[in-house]
N, C-alpha and C. Protein backbone atom coordinates (compact mmCIF):
# COMPACT_ATOMS: atom_id res chain seq x y z
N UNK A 1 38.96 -96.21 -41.31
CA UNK A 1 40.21 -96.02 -42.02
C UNK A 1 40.89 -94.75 -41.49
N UNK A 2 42.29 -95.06 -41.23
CA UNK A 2 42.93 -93.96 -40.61
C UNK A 2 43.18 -92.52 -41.50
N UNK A 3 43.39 -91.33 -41.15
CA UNK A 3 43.39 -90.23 -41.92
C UNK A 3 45.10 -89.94 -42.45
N UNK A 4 44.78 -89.66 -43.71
CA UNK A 4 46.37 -89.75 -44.44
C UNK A 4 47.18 -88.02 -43.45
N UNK A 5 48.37 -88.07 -43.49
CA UNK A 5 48.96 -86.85 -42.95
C UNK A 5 48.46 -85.97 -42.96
N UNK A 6 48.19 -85.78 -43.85
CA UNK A 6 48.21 -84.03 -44.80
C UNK A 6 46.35 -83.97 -44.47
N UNK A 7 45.88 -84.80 -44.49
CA UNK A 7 44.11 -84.84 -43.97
C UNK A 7 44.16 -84.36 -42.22
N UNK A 8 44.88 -85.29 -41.38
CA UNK A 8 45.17 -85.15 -40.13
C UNK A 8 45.09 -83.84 -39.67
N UNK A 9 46.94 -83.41 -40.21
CA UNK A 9 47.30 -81.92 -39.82
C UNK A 9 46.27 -80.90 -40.62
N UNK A 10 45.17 -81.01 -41.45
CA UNK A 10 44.63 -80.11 -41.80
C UNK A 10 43.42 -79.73 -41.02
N UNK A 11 43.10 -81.45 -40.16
CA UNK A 11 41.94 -81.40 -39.36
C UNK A 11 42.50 -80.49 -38.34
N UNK A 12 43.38 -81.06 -37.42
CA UNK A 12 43.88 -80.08 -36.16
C UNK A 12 43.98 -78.66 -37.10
N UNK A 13 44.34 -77.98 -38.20
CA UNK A 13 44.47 -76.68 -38.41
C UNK A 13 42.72 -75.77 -38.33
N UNK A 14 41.99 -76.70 -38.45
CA UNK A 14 40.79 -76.44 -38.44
C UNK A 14 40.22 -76.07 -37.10
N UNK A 15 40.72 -77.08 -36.39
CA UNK A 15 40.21 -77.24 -34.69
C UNK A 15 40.79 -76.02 -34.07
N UNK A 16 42.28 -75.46 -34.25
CA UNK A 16 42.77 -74.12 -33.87
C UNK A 16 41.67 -73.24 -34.25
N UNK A 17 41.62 -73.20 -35.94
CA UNK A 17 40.68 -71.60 -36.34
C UNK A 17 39.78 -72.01 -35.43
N UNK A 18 38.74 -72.66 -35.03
CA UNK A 18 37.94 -72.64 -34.68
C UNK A 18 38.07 -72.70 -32.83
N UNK A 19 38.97 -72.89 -32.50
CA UNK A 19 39.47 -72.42 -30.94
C UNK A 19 39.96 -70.87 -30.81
N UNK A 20 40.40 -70.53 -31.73
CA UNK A 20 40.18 -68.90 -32.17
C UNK A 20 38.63 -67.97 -32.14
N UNK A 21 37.95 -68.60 -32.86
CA UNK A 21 36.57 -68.14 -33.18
C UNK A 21 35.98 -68.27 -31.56
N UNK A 22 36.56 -69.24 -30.61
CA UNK A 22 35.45 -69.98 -29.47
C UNK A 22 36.07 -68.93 -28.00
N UNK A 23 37.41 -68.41 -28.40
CA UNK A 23 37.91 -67.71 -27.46
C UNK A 23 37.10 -66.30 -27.51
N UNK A 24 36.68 -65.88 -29.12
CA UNK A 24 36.33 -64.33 -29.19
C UNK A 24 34.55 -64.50 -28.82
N UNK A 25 34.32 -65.55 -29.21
CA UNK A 25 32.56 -65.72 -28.70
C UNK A 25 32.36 -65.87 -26.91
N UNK A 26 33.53 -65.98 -26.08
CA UNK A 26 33.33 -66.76 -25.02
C UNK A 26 32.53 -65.64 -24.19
N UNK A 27 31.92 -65.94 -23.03
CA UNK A 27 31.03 -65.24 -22.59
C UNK A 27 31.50 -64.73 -21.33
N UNK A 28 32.83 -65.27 -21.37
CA UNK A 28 33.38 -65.04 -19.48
C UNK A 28 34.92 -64.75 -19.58
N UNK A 29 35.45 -64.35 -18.93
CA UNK A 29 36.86 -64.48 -18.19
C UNK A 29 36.87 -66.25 -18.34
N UNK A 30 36.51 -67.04 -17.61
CA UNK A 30 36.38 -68.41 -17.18
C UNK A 30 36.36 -69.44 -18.53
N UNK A 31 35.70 -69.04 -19.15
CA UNK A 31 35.73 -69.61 -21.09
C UNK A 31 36.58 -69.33 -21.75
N UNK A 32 36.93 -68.07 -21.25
CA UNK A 32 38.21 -67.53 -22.47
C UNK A 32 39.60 -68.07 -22.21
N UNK A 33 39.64 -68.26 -20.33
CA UNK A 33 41.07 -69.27 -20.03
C UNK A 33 40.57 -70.58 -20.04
N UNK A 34 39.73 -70.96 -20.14
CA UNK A 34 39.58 -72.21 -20.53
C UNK A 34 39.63 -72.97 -22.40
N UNK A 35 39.65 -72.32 -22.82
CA UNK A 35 39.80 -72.13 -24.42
C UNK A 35 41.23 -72.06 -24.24
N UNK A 36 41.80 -70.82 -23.57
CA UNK A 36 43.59 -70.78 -23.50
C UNK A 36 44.16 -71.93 -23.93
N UNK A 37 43.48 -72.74 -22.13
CA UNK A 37 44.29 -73.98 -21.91
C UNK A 37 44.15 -74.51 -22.65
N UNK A 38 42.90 -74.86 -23.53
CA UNK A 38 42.43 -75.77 -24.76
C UNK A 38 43.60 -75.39 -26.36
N UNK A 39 43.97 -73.97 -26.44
CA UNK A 39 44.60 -73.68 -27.39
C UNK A 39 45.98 -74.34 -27.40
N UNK A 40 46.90 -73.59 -25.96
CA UNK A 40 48.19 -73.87 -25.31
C UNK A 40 47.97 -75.21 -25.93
N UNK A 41 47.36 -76.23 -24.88
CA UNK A 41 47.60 -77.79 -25.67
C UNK A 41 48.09 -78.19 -26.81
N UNK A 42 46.59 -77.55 -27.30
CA UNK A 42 46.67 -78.24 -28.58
C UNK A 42 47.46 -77.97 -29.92
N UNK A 43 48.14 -76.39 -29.97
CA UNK A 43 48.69 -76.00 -30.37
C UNK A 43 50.04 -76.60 -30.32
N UNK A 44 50.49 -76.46 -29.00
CA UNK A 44 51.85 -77.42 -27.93
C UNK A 44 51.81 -78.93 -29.12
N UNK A 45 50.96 -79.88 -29.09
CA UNK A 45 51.39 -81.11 -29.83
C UNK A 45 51.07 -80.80 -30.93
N UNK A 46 50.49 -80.08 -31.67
CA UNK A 46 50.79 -80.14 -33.24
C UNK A 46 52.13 -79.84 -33.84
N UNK A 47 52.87 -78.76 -33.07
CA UNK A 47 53.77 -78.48 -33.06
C UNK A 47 54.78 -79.18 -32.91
N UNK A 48 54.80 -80.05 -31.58
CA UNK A 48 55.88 -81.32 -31.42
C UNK A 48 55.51 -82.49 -32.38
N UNK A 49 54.58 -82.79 -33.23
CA UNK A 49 54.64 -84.01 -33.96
C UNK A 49 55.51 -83.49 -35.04
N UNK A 50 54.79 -81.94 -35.45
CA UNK A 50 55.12 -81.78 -37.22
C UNK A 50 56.79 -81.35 -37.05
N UNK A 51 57.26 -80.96 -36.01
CA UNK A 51 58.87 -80.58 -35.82
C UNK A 51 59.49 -82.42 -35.62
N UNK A 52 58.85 -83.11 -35.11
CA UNK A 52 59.36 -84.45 -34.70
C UNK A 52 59.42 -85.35 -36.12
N UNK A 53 58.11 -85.30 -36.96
CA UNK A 53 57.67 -86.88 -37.39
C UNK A 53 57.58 -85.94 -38.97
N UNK A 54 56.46 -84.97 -38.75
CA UNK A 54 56.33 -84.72 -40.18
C UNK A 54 57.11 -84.09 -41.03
N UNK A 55 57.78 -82.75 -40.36
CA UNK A 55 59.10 -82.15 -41.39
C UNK A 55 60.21 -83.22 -41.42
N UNK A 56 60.61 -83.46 -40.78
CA UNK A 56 61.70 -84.14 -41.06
C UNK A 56 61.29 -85.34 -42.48
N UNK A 57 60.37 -86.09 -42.02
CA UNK A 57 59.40 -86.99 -43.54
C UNK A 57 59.52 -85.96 -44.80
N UNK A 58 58.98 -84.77 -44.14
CA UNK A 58 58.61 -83.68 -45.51
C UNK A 58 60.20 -83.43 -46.16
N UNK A 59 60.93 -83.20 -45.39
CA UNK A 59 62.39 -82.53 -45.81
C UNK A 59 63.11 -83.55 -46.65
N UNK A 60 62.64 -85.61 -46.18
CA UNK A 60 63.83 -86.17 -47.09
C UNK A 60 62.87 -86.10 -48.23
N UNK A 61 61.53 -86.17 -48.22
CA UNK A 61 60.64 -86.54 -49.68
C UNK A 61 61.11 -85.59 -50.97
N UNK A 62 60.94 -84.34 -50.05
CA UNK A 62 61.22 -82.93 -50.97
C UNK A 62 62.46 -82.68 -51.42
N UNK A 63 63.50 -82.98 -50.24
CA UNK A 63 64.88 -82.83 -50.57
C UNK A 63 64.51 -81.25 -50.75
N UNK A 64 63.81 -80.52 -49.67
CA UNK A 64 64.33 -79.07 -49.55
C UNK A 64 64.22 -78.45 -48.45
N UNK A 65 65.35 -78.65 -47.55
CA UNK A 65 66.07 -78.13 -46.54
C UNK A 65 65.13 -76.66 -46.09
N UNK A 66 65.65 -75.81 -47.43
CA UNK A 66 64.64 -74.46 -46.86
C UNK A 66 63.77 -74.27 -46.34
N UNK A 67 62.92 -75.13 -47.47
CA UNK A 67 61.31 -74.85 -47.09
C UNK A 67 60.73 -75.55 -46.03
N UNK A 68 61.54 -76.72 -45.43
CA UNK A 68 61.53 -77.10 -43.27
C UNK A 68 61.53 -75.90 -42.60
N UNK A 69 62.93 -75.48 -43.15
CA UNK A 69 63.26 -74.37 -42.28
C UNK A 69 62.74 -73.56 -42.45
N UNK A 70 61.91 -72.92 -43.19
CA UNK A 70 61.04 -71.49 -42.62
C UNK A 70 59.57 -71.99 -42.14
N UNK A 71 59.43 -73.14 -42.23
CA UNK A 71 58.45 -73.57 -41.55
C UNK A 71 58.45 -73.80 -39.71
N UNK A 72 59.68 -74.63 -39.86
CA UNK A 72 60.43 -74.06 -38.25
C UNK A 72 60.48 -72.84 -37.64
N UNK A 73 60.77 -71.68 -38.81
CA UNK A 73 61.13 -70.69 -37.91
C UNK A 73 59.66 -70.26 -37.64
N UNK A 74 58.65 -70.49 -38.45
CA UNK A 74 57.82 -69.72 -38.17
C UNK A 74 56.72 -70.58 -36.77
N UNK A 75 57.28 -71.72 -36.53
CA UNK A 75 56.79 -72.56 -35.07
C UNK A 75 57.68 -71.53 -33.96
N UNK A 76 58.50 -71.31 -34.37
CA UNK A 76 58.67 -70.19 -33.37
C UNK A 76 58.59 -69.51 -32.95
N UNK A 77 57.79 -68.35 -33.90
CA UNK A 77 56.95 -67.41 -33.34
C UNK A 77 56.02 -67.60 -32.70
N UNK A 78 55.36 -68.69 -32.97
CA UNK A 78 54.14 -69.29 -32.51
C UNK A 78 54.44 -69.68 -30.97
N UNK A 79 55.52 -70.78 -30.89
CA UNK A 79 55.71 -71.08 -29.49
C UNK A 79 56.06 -70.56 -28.36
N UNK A 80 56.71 -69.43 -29.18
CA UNK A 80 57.19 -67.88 -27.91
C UNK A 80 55.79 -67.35 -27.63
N UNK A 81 54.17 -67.41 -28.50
CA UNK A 81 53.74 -66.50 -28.21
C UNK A 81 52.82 -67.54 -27.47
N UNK A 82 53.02 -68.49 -27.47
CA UNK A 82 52.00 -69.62 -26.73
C UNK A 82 52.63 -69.72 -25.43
N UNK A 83 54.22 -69.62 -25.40
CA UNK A 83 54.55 -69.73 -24.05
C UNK A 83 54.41 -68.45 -22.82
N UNK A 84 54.18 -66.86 -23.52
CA UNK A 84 53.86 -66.22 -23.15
C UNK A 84 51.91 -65.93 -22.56
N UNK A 85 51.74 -66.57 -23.42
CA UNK A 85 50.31 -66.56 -22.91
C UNK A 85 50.12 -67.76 -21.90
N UNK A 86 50.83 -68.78 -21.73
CA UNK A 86 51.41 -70.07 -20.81
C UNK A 86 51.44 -69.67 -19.66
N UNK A 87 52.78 -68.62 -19.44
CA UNK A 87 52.95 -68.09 -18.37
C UNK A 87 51.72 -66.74 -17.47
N UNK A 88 51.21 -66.29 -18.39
CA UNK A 88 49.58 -65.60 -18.24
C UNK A 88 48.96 -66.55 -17.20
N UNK A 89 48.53 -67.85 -17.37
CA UNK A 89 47.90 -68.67 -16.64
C UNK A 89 48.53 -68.58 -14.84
N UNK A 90 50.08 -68.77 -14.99
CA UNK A 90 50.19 -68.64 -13.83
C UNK A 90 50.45 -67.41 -12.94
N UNK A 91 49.91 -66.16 -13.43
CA UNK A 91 49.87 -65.08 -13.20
C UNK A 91 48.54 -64.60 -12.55
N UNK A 92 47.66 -65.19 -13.33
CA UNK A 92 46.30 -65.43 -13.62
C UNK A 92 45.77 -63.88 -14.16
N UNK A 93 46.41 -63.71 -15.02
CA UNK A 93 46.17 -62.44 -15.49
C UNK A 93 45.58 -62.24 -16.81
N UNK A 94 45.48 -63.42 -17.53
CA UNK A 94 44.92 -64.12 -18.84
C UNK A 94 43.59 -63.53 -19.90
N UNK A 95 42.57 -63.18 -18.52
CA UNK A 95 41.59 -62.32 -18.73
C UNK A 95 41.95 -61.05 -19.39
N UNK A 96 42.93 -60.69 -19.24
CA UNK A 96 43.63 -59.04 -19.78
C UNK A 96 43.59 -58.74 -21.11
N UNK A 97 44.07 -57.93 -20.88
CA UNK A 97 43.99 -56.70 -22.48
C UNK A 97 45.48 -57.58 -23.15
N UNK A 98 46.73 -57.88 -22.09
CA UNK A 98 47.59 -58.90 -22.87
C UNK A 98 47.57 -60.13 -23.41
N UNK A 99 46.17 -61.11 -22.66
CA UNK A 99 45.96 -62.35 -23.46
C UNK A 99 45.24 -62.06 -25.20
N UNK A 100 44.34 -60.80 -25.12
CA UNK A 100 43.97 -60.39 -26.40
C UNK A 100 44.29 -60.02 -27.42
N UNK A 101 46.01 -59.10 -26.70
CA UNK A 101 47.06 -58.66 -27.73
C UNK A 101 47.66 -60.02 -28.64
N UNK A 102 48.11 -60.62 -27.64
CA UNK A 102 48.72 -61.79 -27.97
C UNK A 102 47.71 -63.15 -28.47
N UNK A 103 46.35 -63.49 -28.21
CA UNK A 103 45.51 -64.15 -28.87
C UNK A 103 45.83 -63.39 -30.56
N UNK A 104 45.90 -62.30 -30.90
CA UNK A 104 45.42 -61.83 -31.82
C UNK A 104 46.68 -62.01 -32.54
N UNK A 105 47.98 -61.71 -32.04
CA UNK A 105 49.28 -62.05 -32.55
C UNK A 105 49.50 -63.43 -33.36
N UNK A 106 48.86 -64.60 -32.22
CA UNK A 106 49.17 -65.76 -32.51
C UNK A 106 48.12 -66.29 -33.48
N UNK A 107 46.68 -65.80 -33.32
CA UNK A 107 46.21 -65.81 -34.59
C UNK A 107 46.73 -65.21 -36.22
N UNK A 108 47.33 -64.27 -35.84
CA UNK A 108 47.79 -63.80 -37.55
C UNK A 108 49.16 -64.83 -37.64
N UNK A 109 49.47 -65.38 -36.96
CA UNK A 109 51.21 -66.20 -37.25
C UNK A 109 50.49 -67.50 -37.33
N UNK A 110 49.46 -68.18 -36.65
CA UNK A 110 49.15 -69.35 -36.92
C UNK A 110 48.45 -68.98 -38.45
N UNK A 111 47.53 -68.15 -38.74
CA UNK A 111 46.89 -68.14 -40.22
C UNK A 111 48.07 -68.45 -41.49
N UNK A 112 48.77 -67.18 -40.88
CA UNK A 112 50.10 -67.61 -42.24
C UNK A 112 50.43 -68.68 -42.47
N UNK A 113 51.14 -69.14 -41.11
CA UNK A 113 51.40 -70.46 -41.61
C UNK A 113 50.91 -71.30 -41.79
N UNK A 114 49.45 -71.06 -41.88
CA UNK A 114 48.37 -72.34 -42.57
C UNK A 114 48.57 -72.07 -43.61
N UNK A 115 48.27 -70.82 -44.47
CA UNK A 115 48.24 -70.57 -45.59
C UNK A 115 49.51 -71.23 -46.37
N UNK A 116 50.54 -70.77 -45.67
CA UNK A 116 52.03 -71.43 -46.38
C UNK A 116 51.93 -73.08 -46.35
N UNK A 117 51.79 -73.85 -45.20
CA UNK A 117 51.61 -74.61 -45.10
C UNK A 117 50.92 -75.47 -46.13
N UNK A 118 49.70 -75.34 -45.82
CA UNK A 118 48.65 -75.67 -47.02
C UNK A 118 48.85 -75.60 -48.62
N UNK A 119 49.14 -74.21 -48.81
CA UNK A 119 49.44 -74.05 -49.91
C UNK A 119 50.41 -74.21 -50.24
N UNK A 120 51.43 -74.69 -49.93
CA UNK A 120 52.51 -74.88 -50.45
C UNK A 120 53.22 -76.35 -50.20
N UNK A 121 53.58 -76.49 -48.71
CA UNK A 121 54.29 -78.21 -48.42
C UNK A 121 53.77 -78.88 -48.89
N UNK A 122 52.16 -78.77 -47.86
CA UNK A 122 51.48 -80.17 -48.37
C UNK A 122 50.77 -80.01 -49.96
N UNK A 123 50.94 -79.33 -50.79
CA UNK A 123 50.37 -79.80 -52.32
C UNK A 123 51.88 -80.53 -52.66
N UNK A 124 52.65 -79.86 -52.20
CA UNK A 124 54.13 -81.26 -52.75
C UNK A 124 54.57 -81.90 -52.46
N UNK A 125 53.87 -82.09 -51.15
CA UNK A 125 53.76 -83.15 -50.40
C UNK A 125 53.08 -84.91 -50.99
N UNK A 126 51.81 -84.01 -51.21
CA UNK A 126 51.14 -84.81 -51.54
C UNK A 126 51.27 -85.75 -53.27
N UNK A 127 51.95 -84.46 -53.89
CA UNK A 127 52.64 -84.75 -55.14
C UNK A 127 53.75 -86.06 -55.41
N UNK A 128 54.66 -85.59 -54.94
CA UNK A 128 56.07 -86.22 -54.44
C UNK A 128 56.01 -88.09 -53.50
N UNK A 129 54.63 -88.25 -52.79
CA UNK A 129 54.85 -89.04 -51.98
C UNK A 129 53.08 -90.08 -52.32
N UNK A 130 53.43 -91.36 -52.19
CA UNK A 130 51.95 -91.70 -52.19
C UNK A 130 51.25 -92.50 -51.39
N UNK A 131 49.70 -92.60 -51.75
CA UNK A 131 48.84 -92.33 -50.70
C UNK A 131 49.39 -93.49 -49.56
N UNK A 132 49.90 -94.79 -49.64
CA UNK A 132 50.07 -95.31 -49.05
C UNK A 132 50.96 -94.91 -47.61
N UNK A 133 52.20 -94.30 -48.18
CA UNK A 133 53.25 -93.68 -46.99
C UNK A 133 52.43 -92.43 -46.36
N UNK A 134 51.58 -91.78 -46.85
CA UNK A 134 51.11 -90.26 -45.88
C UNK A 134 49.63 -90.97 -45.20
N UNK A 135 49.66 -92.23 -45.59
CA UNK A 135 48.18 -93.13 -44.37
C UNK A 135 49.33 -93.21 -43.61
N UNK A 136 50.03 -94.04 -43.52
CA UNK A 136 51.19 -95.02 -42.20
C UNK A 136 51.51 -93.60 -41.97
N UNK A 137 52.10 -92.08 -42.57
CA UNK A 137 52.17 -90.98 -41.57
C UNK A 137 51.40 -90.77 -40.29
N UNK A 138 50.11 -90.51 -41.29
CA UNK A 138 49.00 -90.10 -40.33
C UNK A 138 49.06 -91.07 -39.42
N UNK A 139 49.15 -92.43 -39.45
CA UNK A 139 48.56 -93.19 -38.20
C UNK A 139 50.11 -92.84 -36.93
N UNK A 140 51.17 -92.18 -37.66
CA UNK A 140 52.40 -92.54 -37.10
C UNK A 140 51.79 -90.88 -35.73
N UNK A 141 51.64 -90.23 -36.62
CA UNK A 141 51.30 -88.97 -36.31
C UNK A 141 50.27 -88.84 -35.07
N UNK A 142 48.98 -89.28 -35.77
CA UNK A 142 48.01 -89.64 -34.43
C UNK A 142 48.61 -90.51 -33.27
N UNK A 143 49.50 -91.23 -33.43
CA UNK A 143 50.06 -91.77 -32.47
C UNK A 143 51.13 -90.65 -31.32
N UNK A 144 51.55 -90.09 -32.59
CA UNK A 144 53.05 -89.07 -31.33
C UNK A 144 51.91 -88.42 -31.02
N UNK A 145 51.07 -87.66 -31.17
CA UNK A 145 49.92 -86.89 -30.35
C UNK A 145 49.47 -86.70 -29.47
N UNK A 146 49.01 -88.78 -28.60
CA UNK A 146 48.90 -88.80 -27.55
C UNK A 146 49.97 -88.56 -26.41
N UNK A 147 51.12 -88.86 -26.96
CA UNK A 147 52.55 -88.89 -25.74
C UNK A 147 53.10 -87.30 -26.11
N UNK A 148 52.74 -86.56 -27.09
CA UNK A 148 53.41 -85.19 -27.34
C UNK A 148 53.53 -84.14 -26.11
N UNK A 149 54.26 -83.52 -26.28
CA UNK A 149 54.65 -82.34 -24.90
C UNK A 149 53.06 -81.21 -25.23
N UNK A 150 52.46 -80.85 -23.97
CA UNK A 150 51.28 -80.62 -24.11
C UNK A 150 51.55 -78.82 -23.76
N UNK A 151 52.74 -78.04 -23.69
CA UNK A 151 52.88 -77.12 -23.81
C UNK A 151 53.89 -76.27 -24.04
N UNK A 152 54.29 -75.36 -24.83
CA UNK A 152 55.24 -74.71 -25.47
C UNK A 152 56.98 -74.86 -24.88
N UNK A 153 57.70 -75.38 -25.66
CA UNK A 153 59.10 -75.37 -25.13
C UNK A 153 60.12 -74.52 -26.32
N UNK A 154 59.95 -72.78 -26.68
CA UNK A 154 60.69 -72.42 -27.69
C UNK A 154 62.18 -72.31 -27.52
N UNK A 155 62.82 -73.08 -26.13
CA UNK A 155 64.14 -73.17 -26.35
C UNK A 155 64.45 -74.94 -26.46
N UNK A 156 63.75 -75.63 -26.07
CA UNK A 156 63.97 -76.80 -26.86
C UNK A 156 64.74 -77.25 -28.19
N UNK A 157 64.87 -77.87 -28.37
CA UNK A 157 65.89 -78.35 -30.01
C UNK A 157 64.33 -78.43 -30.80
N UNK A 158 64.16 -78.07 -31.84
CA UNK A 158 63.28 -78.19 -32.85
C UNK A 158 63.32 -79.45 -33.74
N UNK A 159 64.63 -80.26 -33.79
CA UNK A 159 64.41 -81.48 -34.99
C UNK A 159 65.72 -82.37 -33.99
N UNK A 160 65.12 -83.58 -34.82
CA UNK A 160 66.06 -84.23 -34.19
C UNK A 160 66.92 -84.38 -34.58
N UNK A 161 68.23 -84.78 -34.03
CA UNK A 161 67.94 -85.51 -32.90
C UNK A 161 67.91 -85.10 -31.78
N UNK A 162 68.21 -84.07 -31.18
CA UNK A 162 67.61 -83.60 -29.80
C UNK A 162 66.29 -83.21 -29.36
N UNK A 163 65.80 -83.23 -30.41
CA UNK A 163 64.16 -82.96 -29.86
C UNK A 163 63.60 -84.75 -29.71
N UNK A 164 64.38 -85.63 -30.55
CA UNK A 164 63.62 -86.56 -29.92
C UNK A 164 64.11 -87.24 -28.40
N UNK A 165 65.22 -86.71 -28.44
CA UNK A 165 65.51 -87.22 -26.26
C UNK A 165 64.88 -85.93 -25.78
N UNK A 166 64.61 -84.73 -25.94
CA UNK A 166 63.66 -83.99 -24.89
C UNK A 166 62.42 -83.70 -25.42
N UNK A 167 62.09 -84.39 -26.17
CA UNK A 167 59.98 -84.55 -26.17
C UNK A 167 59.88 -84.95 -25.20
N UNK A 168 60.05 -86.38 -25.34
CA UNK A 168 59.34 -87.33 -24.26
C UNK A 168 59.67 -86.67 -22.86
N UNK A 169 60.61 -85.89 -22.27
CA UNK A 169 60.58 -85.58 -21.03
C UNK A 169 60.10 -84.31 -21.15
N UNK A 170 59.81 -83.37 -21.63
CA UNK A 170 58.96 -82.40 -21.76
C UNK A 170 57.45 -82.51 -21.36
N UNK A 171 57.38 -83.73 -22.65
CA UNK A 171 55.64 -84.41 -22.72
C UNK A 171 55.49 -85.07 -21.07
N UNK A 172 56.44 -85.27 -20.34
CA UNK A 172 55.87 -86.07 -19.13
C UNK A 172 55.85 -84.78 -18.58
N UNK A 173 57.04 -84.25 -18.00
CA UNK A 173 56.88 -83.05 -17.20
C UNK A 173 55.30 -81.95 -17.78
N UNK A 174 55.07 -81.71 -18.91
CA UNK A 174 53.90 -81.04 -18.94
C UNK A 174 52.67 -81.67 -18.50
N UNK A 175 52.65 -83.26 -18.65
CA UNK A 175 51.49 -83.63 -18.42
C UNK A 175 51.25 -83.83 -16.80
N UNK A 176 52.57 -83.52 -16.58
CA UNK A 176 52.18 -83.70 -14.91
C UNK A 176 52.25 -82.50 -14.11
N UNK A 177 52.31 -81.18 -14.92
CA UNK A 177 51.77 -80.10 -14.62
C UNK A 177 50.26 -79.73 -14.82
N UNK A 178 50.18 -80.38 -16.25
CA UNK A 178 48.45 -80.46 -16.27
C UNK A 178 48.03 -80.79 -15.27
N UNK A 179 47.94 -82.08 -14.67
CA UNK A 179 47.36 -82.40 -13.85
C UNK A 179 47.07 -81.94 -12.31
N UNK A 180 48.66 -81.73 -12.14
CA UNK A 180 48.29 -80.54 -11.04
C UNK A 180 47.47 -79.43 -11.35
N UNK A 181 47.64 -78.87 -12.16
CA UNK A 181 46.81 -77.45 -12.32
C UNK A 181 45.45 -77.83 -12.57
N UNK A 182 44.87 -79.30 -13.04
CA UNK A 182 43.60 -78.79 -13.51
C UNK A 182 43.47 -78.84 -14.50
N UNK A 183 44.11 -78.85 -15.62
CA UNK A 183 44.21 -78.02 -16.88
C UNK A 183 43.41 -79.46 -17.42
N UNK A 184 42.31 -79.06 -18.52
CA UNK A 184 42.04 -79.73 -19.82
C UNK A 184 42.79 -80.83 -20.38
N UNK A 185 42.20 -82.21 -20.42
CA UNK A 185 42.68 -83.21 -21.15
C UNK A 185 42.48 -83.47 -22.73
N UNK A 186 42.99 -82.94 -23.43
CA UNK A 186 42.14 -83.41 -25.38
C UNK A 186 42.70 -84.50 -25.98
């Protein structure tokens, strides 16, 4: 049985803390950009589903405009600091005292906005909407996941409708940078 929305996005919020925890245990230079790339990703499509599929769902259920929007703004801090550590990779400078500043940045901005997140959308989320529509989310969700842009675009359009004509060419162009580079498939 597929996982309802709000189960989904709580799993991936889990898989971050714990790509957090796997970067500060790592034993190498070589683990710690490899975790990067693992973060960049995965961070990259949670971000493009919940700006694509789930706020916008969240914003007509709730009928509150605001509380999208500071959820947006705060993907933005996030994606400036993911795209800065992005560009680290091709520097190859990642190993540094700046991937740590900024690991540590993007950890306190991703925590918040779990906390807000959590505690706040999805309990009225889950209130407001039932179980039936946040299953067909989740499966809608796990679906944009696989085709999602696999690394930070903070000048991109955030909602649609322009984010939905430049996902999909984002999501190709990144994945065919992955591949050149090497980079981690999840």
């Amino acid at each position: 049985m597929a996982m309802d929305a709000i189960d989904l996005l709580k799993h991936d919020h889990r898989m971050v803390e714990q790509l957090f925890r796997d970067f500060h245990a790592a034993a190498s230079a070589t683990q710690r950009n490899g975790v990067v790339d693992i973060l960049v990703r995965e961070l990259s499509k949670h971000a493009a589903v919940e700006e694509l599929i789930f706020y916008p769902f969240a914003a007509k259920a709730l009928r509150d405009e605001s509380l999208v929007r500071r959820h947006l703004d705060e993907h933005m801090a996030v994606k400036e600091a993911l795209a800065e550590l992005d560009a680290l990779a091709r520097s190859d400078g990642r190993a540094g005292g700046r991937a740590e500043e900024l690991i540590e940045l993007l950890r306190r901005d991703v925590e918040e906005h779990l906390e807000d997140e959590e505690g706040v959308l999805m309990p009225r989320l889950r209130e407001a909407v039932d179980e039936t529509a946040l299953r067909d989310l989740g499966r809608t969700l796990e679906k944009a996941k696989g085709t999602a842009p696999t690394r930070p675009h903070p000048h991109a359009p955030d909602r649609p409708p322009g984010l939905t004509v430049a996902a999909p060419v984002a999501a190709a162009y990144d994945r065919m940078r992955d591949r050149a580079q090497g980079r981690p498939r999840t």
